[in-house]
N, C-alpha and C. Protein backbone atom coordinates (compact mmCIF):
# COMPACT_ATOMS: atom_id res chain seq x y z
N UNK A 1 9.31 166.56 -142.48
CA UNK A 1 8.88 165.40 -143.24
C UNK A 1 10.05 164.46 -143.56
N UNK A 2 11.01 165.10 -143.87
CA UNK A 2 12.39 164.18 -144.04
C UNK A 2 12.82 163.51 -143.04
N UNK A 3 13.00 164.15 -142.17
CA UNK A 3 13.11 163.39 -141.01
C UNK A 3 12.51 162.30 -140.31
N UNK A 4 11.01 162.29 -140.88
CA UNK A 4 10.14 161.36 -140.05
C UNK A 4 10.26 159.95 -141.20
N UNK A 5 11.04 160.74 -142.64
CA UNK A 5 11.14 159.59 -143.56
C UNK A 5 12.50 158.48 -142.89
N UNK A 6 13.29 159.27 -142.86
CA UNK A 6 14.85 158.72 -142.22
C UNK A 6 14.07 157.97 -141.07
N UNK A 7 13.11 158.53 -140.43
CA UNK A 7 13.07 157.50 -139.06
C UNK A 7 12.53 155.83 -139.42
N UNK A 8 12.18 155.94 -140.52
CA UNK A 8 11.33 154.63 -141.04
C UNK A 8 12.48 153.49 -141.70
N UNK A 9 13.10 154.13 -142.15
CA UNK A 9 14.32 153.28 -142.50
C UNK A 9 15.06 152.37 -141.70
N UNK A 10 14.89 152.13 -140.29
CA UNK A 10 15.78 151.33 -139.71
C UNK A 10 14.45 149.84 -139.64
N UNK A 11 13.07 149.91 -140.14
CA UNK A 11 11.90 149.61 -139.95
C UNK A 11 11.82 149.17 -141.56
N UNK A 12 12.30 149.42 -142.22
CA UNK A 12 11.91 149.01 -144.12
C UNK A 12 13.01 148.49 -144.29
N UNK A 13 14.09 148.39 -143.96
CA UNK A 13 15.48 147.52 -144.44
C UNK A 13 14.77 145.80 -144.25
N UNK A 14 14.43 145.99 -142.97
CA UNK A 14 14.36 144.36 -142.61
C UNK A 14 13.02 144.01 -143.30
N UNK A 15 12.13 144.82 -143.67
CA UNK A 15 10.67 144.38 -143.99
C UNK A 15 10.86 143.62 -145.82
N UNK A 16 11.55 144.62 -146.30
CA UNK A 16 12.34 144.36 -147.59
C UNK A 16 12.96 143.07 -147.50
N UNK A 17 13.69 142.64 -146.41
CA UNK A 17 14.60 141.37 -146.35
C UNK A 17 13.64 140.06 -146.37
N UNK A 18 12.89 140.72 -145.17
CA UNK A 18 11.65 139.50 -145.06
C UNK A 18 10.85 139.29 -145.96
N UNK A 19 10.44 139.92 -146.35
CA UNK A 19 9.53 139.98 -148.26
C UNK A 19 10.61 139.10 -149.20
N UNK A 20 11.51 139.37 -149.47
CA UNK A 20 12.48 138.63 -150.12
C UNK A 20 12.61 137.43 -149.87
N UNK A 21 12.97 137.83 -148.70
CA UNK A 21 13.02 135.76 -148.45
C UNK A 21 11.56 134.82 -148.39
N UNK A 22 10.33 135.57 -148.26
CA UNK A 22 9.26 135.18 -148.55
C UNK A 22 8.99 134.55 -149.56
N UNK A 23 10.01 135.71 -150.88
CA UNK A 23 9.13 135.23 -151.97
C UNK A 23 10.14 134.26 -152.38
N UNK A 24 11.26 134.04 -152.07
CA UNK A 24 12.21 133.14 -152.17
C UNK A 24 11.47 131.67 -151.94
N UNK A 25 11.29 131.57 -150.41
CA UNK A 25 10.44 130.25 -150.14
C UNK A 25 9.01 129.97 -150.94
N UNK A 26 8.60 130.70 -150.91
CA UNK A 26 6.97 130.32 -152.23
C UNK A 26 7.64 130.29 -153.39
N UNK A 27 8.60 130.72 -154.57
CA UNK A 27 8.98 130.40 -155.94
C UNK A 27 9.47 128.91 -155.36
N UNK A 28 10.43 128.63 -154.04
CA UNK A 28 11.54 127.26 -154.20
C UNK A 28 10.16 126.29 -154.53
N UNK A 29 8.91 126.77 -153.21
CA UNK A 29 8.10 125.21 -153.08
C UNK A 29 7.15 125.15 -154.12
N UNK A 30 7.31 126.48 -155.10
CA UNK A 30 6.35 126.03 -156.56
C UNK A 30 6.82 125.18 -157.20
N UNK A 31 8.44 125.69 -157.25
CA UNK A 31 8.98 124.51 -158.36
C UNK A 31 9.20 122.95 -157.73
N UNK A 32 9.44 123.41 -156.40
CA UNK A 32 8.98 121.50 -155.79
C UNK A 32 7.81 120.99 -156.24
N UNK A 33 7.04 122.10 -156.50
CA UNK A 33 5.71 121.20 -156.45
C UNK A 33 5.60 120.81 -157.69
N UNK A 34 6.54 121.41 -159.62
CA UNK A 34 6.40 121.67 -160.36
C UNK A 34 5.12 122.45 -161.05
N UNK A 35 4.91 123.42 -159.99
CA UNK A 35 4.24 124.65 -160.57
C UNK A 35 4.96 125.23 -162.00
N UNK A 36 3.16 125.06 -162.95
CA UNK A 36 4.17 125.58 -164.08
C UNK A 36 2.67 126.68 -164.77
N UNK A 37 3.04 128.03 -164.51
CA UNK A 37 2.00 129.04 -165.34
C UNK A 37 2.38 128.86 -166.51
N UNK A 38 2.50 130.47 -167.13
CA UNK A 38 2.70 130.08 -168.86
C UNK A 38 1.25 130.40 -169.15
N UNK A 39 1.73 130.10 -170.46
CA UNK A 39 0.47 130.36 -171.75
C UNK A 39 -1.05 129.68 -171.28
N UNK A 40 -1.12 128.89 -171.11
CA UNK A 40 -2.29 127.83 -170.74
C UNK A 40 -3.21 128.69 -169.03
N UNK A 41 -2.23 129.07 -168.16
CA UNK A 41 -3.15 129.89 -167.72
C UNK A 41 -4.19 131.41 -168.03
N UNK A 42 -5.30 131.65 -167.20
CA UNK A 42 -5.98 132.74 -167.27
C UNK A 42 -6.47 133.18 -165.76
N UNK A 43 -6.77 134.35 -166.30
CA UNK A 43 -7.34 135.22 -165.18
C UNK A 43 -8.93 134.01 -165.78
N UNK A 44 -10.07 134.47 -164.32
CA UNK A 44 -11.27 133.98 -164.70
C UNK A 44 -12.08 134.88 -165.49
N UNK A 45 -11.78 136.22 -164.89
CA UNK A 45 -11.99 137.44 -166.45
C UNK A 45 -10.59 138.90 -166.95
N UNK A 46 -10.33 139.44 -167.48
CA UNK A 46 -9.71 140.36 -167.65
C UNK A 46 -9.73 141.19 -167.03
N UNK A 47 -8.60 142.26 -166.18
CA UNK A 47 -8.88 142.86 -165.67
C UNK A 47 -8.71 144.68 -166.52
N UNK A 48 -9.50 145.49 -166.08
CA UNK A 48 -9.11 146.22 -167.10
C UNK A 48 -9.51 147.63 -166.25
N UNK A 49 -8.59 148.69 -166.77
CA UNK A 49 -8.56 149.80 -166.03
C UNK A 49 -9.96 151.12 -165.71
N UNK A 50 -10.46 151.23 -164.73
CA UNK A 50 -12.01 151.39 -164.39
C UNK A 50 -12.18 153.22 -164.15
N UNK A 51 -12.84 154.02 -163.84
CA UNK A 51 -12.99 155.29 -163.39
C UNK A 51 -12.34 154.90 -162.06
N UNK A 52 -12.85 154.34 -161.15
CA UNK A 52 -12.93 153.75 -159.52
C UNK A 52 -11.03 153.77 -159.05
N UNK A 53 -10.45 153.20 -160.35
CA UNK A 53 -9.34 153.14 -160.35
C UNK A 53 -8.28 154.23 -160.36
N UNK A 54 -9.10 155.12 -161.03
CA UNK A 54 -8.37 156.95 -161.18
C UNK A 54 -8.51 157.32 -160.01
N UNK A 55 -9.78 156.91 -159.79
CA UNK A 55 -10.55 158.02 -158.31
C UNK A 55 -9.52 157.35 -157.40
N UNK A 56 -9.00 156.17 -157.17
CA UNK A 56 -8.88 155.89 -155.62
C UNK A 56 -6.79 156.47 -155.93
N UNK A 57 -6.49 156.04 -157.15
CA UNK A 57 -5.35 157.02 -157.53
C UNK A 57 -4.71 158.15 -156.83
N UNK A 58 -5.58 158.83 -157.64
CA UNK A 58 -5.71 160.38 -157.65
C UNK A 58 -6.24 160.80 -155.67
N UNK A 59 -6.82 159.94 -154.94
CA UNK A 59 -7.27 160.27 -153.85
C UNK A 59 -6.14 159.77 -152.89
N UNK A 60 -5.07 158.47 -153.32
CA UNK A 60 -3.93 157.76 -152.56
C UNK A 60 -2.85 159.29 -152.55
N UNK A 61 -2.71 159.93 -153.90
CA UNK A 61 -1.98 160.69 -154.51
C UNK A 61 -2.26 161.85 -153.32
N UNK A 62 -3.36 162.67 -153.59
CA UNK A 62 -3.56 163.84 -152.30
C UNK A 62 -3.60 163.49 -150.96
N UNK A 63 -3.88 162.11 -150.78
CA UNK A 63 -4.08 162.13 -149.59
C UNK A 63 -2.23 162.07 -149.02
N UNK A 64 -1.40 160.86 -149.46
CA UNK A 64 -0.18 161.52 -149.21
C UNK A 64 0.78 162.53 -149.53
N UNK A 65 0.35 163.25 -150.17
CA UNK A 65 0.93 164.91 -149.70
C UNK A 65 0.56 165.71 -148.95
N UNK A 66 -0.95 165.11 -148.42
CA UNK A 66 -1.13 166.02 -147.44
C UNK A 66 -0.86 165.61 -146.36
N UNK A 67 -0.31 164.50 -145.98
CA UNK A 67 0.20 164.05 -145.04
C UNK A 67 1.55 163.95 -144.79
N UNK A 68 2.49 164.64 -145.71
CA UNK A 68 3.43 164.64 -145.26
C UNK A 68 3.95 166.07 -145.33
N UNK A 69 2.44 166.89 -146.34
CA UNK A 69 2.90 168.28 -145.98
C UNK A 69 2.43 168.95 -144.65
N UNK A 70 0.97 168.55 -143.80
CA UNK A 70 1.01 168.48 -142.70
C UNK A 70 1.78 167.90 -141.67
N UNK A 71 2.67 167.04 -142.06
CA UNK A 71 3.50 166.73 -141.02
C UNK A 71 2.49 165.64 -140.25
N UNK A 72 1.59 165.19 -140.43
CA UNK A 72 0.76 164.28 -139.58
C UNK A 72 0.18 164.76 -138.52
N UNK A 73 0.57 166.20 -138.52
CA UNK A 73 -0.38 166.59 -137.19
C UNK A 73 -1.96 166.91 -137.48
N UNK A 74 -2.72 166.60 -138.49
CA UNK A 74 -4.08 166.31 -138.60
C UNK A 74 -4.60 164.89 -138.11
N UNK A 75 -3.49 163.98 -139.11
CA UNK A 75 -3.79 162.47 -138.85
C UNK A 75 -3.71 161.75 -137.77
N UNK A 76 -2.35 162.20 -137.27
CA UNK A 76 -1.67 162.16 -135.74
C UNK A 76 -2.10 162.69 -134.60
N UNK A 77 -2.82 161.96 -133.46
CA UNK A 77 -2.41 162.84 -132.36
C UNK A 77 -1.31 163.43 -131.77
């Protein structure tokens, strides 16, 4: 499992870089645009924490340990 983690790393350095500079260019052209949130905005309703939300949790949670305690050879051909 460690190993297949190390292999992902030469693959998440740059994805990280590109995300960054993503969010770099969308904050510069908000404030071009004078995008301004703050107090005065809202959600259209609240969002608030559900059963649906544990369940899919708790199911993200087992499902990757079992995938990296199988080694992916269930998931994987």
């Amino acid at each position: 499992p460690l190993k297949r983690l190390r292999a992902f790393i030469p693959v998440l350095v740059p994805l990280f870089v590109i995300v960054f500079q993503r969010a770099d260019d969308l904050a510069t052209a908000m404030e071009a645009r004078n995008y301004t949130g703050g107090e005065g905005r809202s959600r259209m309703y609240p969002l608030k924490w559900s059963v649906r939300d544990s369940a899919a949790l708790v199911f993200s949670v087992i499902f990757s340990f079992a995938a990296v305690l199988l080694d992916g050879r269930v998931l994987l051909p």
